[in-house]
PDB file of N, CA and C in Angstrom:
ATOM      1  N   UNK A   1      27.535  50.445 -13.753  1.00  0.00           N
ATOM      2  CA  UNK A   1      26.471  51.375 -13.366  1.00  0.00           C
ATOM      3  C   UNK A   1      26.805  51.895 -11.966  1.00  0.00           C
ATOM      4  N   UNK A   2      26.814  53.167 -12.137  1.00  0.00           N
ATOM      5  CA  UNK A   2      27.274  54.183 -10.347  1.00  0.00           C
ATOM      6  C   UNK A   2      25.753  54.155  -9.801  1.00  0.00           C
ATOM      7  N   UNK A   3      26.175  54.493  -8.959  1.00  0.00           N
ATOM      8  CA  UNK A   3      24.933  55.021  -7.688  1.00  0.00           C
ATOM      9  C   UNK A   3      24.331  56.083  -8.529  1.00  0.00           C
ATOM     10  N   UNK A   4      24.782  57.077  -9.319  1.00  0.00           N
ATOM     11  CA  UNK A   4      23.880  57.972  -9.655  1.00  0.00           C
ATOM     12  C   UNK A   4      22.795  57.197 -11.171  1.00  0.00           C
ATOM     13  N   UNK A   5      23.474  56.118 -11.723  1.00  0.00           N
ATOM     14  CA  UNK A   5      22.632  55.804 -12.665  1.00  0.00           C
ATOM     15  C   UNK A   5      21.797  55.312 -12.099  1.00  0.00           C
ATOM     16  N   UNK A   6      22.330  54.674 -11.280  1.00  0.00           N
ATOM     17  CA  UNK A   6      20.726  53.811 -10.325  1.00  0.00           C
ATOM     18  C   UNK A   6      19.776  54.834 -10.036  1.00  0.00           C
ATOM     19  N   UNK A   7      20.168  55.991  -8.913  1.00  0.00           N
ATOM     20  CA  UNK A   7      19.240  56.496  -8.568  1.00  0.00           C
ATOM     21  C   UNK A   7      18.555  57.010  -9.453  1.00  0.00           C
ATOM     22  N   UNK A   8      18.312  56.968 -10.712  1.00  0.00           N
ATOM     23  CA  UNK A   8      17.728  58.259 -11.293  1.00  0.00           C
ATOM     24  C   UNK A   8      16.790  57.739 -12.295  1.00  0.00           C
ATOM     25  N   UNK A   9      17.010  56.198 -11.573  1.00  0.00           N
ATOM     26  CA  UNK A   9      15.581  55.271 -12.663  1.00  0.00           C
ATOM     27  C   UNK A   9      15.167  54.511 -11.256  1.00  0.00           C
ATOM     28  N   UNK A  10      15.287  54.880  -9.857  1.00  0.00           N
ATOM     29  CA  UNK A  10      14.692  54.019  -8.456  1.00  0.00           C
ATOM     30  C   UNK A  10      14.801  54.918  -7.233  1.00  0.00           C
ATOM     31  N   UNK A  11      14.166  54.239  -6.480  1.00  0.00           N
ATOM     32  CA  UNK A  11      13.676  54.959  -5.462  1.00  0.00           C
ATOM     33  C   UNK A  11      14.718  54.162  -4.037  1.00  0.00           C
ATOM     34  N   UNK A  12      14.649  54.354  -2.796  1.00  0.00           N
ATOM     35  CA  UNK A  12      15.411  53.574  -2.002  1.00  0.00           C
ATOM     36  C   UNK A  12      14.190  53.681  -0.760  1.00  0.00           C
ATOM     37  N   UNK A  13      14.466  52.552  -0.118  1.00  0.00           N
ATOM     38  CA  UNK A  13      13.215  52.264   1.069  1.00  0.00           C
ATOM     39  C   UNK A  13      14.563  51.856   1.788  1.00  0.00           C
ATOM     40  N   UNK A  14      15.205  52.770   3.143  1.00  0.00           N
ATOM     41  CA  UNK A  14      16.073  52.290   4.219  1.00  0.00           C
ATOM     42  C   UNK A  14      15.303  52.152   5.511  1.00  0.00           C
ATOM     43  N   UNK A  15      15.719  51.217   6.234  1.00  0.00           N
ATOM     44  CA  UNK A  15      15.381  51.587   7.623  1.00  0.00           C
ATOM     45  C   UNK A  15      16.134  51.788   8.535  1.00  0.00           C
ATOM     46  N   UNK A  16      15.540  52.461   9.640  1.00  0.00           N
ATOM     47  CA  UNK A  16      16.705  52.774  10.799  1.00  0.00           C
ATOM     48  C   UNK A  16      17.472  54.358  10.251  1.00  0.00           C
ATOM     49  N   UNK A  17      16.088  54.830   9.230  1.00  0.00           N
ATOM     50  CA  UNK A  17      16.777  56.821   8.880  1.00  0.00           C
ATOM     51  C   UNK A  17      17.145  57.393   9.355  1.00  0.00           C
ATOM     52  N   UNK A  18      16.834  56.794  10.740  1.00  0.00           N
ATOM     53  CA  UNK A  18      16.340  58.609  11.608  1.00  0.00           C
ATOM     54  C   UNK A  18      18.030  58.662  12.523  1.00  0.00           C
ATOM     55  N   UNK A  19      18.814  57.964  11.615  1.00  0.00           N
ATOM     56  CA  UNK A  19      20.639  58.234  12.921  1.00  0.00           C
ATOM     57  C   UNK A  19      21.256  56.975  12.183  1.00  0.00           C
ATOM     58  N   UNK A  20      22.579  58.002  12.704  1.00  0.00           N
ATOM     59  CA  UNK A  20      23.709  57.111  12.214  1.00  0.00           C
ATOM     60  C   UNK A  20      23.906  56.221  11.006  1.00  0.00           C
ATOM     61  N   UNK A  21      23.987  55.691  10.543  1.00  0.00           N
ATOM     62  CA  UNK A  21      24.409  55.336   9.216  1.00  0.00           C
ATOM     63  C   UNK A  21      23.263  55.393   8.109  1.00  0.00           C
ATOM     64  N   UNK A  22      22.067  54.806   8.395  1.00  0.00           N
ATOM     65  CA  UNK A  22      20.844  55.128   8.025  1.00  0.00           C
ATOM     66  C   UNK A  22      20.730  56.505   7.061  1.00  0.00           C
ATOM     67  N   UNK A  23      20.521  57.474   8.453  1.00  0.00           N
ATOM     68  CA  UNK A  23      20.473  58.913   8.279  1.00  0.00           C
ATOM     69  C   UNK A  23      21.370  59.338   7.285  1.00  0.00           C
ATOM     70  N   UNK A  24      22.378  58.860   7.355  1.00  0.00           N
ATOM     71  CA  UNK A  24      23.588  59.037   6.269  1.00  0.00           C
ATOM     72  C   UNK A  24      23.485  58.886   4.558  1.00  0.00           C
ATOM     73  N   UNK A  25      22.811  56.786   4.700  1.00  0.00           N
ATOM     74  CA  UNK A  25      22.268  56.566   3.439  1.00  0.00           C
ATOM     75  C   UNK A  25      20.990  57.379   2.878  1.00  0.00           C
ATOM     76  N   UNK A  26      20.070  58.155   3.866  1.00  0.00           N
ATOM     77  CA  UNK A  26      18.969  58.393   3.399  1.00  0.00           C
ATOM     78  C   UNK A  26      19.623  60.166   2.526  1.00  0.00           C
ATOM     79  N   UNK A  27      20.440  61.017   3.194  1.00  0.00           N
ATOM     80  CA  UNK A  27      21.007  61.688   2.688  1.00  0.00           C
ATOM     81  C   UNK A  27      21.864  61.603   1.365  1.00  0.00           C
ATOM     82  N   UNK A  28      22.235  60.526   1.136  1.00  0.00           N
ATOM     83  CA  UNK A  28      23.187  60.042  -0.280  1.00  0.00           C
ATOM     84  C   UNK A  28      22.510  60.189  -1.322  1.00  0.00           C
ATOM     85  N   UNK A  29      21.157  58.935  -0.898  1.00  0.00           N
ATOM     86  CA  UNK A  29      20.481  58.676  -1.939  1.00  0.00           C
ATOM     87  C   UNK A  29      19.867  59.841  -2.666  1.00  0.00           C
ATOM     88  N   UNK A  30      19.683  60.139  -1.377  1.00  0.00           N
ATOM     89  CA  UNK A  30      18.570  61.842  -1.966  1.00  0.00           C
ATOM     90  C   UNK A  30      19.674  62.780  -2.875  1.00  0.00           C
ATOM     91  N   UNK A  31      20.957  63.322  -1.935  1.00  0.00           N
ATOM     92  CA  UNK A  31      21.797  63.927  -3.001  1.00  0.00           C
ATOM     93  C   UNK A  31      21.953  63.509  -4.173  1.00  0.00           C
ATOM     94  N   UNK A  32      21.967  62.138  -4.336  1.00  0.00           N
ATOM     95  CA  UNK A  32      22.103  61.683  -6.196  1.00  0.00           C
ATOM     96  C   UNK A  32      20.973  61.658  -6.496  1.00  0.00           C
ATOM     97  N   UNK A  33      19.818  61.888  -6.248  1.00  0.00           N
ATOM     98  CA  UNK A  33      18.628  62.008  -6.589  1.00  0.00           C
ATOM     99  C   UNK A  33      17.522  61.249  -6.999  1.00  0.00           C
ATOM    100  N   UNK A  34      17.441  59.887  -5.887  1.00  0.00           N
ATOM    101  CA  UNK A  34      16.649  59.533  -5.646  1.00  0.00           C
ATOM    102  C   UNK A  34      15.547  59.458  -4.329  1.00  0.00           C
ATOM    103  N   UNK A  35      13.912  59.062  -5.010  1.00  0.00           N
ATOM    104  CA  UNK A  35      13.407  59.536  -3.924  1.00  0.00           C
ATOM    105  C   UNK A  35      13.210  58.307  -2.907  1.00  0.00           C
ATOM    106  N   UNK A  36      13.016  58.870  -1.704  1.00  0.00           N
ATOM    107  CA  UNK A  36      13.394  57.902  -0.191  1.00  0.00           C
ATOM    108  C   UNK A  36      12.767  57.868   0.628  1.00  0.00           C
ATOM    109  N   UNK A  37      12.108  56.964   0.803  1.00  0.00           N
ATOM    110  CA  UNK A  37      11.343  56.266   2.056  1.00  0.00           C
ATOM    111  C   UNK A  37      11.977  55.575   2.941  1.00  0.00           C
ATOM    112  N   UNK A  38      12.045  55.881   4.223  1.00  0.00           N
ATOM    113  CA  UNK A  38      13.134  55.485   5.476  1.00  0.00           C
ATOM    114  C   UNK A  38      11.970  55.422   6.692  1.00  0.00           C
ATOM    115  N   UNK A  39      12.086  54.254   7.348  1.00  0.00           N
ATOM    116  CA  UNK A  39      11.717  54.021   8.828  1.00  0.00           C
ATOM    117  C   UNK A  39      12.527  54.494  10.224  1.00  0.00           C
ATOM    118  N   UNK A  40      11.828  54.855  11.349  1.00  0.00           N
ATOM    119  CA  UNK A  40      12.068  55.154  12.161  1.00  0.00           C
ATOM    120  C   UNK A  40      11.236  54.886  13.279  1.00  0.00           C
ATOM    121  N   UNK A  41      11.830  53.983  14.858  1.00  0.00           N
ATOM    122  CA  UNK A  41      11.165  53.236  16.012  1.00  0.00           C
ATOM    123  C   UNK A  41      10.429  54.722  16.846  1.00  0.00           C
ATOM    124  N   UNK A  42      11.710  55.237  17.183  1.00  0.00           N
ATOM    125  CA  UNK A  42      11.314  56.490  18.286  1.00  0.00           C
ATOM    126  C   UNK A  42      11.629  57.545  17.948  1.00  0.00           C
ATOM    127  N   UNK A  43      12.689  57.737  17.272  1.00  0.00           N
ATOM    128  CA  UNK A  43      13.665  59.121  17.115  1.00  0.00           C
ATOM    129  C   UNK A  43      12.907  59.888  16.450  1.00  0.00           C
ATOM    130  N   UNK A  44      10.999  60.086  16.260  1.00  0.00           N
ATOM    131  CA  UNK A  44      10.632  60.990  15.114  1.00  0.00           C
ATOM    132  C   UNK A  44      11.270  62.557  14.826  1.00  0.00           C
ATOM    133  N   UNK A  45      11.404  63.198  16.185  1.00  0.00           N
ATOM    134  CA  UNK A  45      12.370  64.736  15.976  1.00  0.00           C
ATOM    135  C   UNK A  45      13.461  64.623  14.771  1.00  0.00           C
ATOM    136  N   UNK A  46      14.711  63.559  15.281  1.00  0.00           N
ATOM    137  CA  UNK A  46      15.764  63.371  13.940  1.00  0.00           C
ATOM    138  C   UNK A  46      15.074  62.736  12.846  1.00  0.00           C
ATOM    139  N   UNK A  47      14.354  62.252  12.771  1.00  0.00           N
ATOM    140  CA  UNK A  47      13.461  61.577  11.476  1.00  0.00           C
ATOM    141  C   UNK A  47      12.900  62.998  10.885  1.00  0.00           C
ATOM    142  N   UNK A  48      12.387  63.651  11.649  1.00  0.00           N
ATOM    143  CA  UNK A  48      11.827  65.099  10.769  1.00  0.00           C
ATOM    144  C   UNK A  48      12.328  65.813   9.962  1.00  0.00           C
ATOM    145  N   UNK A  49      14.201  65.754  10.833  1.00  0.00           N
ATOM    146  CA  UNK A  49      15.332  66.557  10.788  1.00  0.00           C
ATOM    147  C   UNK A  49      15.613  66.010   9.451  1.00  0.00           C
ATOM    148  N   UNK A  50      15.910  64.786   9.093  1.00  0.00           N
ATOM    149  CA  UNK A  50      16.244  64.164   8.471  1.00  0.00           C
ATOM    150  C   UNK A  50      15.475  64.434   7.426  1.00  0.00           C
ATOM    151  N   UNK A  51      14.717  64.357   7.126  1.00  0.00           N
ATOM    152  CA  UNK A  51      13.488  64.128   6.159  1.00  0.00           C
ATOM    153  C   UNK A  51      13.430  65.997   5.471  1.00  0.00           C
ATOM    154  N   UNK A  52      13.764  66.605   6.678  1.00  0.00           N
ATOM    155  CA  UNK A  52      13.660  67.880   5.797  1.00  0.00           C
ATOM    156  C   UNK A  52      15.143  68.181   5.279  1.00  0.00           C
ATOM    157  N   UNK A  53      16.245  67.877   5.608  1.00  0.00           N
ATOM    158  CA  UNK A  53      17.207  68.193   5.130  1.00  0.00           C
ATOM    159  C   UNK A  53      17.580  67.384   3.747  1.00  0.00           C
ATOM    160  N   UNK A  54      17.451  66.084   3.920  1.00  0.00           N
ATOM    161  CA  UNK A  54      17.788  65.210   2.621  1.00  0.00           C
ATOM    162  C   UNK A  54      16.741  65.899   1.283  1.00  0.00           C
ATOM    163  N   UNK A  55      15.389  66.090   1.788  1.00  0.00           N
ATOM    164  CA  UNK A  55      14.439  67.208   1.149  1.00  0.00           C
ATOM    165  C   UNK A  55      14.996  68.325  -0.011  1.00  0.00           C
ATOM    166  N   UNK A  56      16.137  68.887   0.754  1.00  0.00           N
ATOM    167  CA  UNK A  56      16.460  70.599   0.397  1.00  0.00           C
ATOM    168  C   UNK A  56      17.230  69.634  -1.520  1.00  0.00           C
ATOM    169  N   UNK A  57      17.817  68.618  -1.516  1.00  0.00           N
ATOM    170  CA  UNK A  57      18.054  68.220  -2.789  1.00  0.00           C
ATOM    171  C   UNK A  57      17.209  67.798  -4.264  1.00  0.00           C
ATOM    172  N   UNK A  58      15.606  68.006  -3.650  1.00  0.00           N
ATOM    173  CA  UNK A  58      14.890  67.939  -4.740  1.00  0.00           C
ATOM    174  C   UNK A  58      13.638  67.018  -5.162  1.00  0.00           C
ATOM    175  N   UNK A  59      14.271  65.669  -4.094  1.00  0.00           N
ATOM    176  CA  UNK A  59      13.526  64.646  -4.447  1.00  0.00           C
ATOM    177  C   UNK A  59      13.042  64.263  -3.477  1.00  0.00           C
ATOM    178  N   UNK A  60      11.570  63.627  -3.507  1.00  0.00           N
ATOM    179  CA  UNK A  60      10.602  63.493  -2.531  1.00  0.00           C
ATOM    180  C   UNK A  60      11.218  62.332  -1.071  1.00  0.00           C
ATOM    181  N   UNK A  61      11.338  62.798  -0.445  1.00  0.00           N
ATOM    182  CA  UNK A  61      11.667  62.125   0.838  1.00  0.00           C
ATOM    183  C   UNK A  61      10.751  61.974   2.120  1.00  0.00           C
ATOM    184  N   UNK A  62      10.455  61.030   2.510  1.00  0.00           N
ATOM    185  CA  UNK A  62       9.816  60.459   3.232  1.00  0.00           C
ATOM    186  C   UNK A  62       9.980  59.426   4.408  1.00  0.00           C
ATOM    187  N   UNK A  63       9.418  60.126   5.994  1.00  0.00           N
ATOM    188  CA  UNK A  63       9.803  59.102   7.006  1.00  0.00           C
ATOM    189  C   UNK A  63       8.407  58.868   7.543  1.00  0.00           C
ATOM    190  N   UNK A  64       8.792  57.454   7.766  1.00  0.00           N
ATOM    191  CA  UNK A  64       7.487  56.248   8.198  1.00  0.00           C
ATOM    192  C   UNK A  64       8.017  55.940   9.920  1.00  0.00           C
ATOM    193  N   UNK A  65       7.239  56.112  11.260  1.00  0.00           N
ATOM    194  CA  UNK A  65       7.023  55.457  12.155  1.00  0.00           C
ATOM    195  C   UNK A  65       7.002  53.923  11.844  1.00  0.00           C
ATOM    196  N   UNK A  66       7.908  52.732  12.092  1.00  0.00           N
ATOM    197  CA  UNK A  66       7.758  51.521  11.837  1.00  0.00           C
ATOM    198  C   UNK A  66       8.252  51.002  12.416  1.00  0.00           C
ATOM    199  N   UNK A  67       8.354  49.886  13.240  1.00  0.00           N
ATOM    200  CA  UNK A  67       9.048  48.398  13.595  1.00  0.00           C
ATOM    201  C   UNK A  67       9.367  47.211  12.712  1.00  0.00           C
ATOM    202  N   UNK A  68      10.292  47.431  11.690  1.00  0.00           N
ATOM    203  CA  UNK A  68      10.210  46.817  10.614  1.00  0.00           C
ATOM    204  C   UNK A  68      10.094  45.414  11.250  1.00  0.00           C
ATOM    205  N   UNK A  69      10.550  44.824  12.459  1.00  0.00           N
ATOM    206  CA  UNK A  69      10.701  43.711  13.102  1.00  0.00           C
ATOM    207  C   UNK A  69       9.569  42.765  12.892  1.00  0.00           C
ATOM    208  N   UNK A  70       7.988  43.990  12.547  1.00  0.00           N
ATOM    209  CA  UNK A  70       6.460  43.281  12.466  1.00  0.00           C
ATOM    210  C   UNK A  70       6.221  43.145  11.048  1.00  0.00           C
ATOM    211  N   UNK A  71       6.265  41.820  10.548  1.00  0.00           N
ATOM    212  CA  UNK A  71       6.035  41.626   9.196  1.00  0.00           C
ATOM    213  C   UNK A  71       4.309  42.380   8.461  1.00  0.00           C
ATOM    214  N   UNK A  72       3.839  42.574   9.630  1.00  0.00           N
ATOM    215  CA  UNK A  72       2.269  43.836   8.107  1.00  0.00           C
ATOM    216  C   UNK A  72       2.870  45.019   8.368  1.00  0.00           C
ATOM    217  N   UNK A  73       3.829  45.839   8.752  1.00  0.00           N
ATOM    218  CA  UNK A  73       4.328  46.788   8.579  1.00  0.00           C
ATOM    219  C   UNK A  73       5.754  46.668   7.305  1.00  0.00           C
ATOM    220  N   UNK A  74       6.598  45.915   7.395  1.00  0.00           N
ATOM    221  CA  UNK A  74       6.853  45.764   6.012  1.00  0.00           C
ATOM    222  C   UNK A  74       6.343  46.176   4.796  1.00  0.00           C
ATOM    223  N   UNK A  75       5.174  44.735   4.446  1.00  0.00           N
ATOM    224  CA  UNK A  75       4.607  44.179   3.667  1.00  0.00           C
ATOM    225  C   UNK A  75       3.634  46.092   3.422  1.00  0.00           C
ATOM    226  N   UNK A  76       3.093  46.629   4.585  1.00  0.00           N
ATOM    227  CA  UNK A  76       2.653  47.780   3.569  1.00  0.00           C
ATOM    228  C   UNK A  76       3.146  48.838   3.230  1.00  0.00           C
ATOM    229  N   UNK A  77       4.410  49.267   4.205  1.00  0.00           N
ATOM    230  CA  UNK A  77       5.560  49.690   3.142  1.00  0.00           C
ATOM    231  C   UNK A  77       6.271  49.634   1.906  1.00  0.00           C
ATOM    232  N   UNK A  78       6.307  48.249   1.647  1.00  0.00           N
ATOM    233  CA  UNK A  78       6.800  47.714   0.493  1.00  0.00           C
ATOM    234  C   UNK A  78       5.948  47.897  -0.908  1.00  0.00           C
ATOM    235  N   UNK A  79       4.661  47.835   0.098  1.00  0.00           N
ATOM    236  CA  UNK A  79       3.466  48.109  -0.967  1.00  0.00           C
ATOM    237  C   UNK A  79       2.939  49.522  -1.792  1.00  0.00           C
ATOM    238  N   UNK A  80       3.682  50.516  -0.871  1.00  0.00           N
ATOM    239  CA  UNK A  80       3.196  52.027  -1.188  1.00  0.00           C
ATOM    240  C   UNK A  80       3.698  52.314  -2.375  1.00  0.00           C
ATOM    241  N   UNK A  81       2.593  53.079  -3.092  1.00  0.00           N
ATOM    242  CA  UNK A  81       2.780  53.488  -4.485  1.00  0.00           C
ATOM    243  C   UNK A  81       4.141  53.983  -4.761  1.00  0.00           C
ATOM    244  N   UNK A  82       4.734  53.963  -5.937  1.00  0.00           N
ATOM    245  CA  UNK A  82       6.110  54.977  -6.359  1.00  0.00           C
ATOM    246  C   UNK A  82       5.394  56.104  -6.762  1.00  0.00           C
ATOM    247  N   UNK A  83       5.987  57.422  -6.298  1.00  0.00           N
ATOM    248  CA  UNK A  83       5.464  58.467  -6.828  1.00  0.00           C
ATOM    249  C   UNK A  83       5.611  58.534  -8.111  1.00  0.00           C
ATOM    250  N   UNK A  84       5.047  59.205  -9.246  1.00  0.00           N
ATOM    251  CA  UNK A  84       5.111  59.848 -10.381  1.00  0.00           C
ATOM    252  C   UNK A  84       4.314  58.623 -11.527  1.00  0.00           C
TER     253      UNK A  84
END
């Protein structure tokens, strides 16, 4: 099973979207077409950037303000509905 079979029955939750490798995976996933929820500490401008460009491929993308470091920020990330 490739990355594209995966994506196209799951969703991906990365953190650390908003740069550098992150930013990278959150772009992949989205090009093969899954949808993506990604955290970001400070960088919200590149988190925006991010979020609208991985966007232009189709599938719902999404950036969260988080410190994944604080376990109830996790836990209600983890918790948010899957779209559809």
């Amino acid at each position: 099973m490739g990355l594209d079979d995966f994506t196209r029955r799951q969703g991906a939750l990365i953190t650390g979207g908003s740069r550098g490798i992150g930013a990278a995976a959150v772009k992949l996933f989205a090009q093969a077409g899954a949808d993506v929820v990604f955290s970001y500490v400070k960088a919200k401008d590149a988190a925006l950037q991010i979020q609208q460009e991985a966007g232009k491929h189709g599938t719902r993308v999404e950036a969260f303000k988080a410190d994944v470091g604080k376990h109830a920020i996790i836990k209600n990330l983890s918790s948010t509905p899957s779209p559809g």
